[in-house]
Protein backbone atom coordinates (compact mmCIF):
# COMPACT_ATOMS: atom_id res chain seq x y z
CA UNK A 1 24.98 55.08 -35.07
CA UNK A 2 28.20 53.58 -34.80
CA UNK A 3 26.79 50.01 -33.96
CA UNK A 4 24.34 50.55 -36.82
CA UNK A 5 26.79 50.91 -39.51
CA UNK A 6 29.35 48.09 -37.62
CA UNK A 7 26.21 45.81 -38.34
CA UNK A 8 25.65 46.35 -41.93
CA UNK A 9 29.03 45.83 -42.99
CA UNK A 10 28.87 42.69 -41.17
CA UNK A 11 25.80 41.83 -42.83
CA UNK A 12 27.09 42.65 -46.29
CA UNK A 13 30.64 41.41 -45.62
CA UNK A 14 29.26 37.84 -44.04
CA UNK A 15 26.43 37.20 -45.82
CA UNK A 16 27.92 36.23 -48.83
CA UNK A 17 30.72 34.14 -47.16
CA UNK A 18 27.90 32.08 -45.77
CA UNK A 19 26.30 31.65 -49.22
CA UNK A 20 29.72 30.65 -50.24
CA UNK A 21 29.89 28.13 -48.17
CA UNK A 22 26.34 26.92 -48.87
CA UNK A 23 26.93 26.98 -52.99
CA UNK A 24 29.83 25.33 -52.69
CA UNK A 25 28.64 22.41 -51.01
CA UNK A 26 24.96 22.84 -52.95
CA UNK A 27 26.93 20.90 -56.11
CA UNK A 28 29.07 18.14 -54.38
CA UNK A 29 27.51 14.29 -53.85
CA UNK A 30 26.03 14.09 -50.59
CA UNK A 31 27.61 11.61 -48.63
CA UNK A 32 24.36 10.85 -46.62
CA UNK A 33 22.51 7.10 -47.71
CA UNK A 34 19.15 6.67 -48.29
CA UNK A 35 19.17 4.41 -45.36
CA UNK A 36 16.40 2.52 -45.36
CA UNK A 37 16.50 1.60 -48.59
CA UNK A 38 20.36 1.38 -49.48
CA UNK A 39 22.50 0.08 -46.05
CA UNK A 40 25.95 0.35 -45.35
CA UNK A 41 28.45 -2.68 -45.44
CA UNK A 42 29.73 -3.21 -41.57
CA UNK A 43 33.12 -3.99 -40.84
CA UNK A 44 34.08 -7.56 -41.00
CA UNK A 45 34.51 -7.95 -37.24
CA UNK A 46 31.24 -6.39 -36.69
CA UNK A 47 29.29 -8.02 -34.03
CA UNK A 48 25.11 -7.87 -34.07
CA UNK A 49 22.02 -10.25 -32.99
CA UNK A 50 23.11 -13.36 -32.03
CA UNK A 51 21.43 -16.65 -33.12
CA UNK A 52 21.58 -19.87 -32.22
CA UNK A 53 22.49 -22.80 -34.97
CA UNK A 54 20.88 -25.81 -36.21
CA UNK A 55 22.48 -29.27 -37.44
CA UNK A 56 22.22 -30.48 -40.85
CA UNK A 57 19.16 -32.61 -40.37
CA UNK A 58 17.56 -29.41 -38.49
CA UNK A 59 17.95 -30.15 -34.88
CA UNK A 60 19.48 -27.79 -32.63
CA UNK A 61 23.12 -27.86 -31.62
CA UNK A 62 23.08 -26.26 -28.12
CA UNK A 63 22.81 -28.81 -25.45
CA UNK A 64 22.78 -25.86 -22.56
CA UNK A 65 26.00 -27.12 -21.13
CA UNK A 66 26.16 -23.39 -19.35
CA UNK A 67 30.11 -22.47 -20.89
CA UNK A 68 28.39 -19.30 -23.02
CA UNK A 69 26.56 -18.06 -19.46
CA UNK A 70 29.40 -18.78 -17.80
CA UNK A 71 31.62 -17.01 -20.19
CA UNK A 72 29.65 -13.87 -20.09
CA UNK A 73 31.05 -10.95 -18.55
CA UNK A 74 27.77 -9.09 -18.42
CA UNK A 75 25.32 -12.21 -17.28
CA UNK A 76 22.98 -11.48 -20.23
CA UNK A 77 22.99 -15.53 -20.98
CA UNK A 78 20.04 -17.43 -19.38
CA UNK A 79 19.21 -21.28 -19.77
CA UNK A 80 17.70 -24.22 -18.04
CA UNK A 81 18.54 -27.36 -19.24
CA UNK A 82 16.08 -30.49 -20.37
CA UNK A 83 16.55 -34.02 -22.27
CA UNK A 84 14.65 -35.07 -24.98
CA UNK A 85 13.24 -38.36 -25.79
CA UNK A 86 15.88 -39.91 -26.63
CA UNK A 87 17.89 -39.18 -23.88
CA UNK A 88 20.13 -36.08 -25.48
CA UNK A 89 20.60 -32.42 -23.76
CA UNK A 90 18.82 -29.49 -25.26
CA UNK A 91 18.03 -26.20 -23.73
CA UNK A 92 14.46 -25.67 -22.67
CA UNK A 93 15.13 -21.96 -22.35
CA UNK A 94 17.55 -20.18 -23.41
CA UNK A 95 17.29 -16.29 -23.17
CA UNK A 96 20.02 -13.16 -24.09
CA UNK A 97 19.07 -10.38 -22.74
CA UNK A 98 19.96 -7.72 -25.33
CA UNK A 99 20.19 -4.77 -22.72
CA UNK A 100 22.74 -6.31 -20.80
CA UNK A 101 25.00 -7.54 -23.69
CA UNK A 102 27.77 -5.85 -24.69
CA UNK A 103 28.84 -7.81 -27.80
CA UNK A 104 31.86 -9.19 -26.23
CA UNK A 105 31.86 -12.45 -28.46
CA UNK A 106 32.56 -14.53 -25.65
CA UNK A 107 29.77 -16.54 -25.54
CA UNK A 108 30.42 -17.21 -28.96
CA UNK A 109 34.16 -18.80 -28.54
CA UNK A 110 33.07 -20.63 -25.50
CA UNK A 111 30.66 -22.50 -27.06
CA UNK A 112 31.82 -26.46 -27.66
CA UNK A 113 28.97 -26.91 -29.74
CA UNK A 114 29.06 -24.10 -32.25
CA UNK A 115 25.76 -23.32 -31.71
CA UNK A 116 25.79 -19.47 -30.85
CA UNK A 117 26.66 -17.18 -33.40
CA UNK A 118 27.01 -13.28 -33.41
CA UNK A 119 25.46 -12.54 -36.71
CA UNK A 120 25.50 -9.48 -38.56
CA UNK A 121 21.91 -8.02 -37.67
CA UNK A 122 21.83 -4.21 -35.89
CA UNK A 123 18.46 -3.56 -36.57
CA UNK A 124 16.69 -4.62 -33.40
CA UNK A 125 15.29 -1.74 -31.82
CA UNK A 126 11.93 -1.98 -30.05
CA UNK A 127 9.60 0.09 -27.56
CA UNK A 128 9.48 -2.19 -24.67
CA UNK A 129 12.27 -3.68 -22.72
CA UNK A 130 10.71 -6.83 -22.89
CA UNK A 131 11.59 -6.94 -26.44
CA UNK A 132 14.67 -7.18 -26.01
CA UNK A 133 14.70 -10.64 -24.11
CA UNK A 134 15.57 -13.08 -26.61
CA UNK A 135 14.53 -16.62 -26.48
CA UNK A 136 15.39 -19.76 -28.14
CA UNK A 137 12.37 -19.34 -30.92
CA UNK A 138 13.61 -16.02 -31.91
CA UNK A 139 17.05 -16.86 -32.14
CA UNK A 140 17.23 -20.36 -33.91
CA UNK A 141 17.84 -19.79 -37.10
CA UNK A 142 15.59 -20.95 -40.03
CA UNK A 143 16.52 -24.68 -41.58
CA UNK A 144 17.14 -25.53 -44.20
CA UNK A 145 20.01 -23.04 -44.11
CA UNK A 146 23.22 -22.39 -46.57
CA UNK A 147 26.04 -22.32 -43.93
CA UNK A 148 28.48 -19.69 -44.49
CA UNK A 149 31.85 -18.77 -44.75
CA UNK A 150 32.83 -17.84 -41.37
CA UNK A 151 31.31 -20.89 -40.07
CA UNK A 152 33.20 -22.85 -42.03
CA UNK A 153 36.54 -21.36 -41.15
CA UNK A 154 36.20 -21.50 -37.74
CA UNK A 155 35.43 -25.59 -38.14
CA UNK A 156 38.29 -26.16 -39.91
CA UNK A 157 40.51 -23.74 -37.32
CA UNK A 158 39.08 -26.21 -34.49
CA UNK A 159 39.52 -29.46 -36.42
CA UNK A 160 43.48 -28.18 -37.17
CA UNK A 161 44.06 -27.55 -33.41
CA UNK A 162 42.36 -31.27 -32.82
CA UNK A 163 38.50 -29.63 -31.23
CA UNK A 164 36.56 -32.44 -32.91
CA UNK A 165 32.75 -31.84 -33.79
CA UNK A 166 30.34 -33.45 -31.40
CA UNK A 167 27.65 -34.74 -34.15
């Protein structure tokens, strides 16, 4: 009888804290987004999907000289080599394997070129692991293309400490 009682003044007695609780935070703004729809901002030294750049007249600027592979801690970089017609370097595959990355950036400052970027893409889930192989189609980037800020600074940063631009 004891335990009976003990019980219902627990019931009474807590009951009503935990409505408390629940009206009080019934009438704040949620702090949840509607994600799909409305997205966070990322921090400005966010890292996401990398992709590979293009010159101004739309050619590529990788000429799979091997420093970004070789730079990689995690050996997610793959790329063979080839020459065009007229005689220049280009890669004739060049894969990131998004499993094994971990976002370092390295590849990124290793590259002579400029022609690896880590952009600011996180939505790149998929249901295979095969998906996750990138290759050169998927991550060239579109041309024409409005080049941006951060591109832009680290150009002139190079040019100051005398890293000239290939093309």
């Amino acid at each position: 009888m004891k335990e009976i009682l003990k019980a219902l003044v627990d019931v009474i007695w807590k009951m009503p804290q935990g409505l408390l609780v629940t009206f009080k935070h019934m009438f704040k703004k949620p702090i949840t987004l509607d994600y799909p729809k409305k997205k966070e901002p990322m921090a400005p030294r966010f890292k996401g999907l990398h992709y590979l750049e293009r010159y101004e007249d739309g050619s590529e600027r990788c000429v799979c000289c091997g420093l970004c592979a070789a730079a990689c801690p995690a050996d997610a970089v793959y790329m063979e080599p080839d020459e065009n017609e007229n005689g220049e370097r280009l890669a004739k595959v060049y894969e990131i394997n998004m499993l094994r990355c971990i976002f370092c950036g390295f590849c990124e400052e290793a590259c002579p070129e400029e022609a690896i970027f880590l952009g600011r893409e996180y939505e790149f889930a998929t249901d295979s692991r095969e998906g996750f192989i990138y290759s050169k189609d998927q991550l060239l980037v579109p041309h024409p293309r409005k080049e941006s800020a951060f591109k832009r600074t680290i150009r002139r940063i190079r040019k100051i400490y005398g890293v000239e631009e290939s093309r």
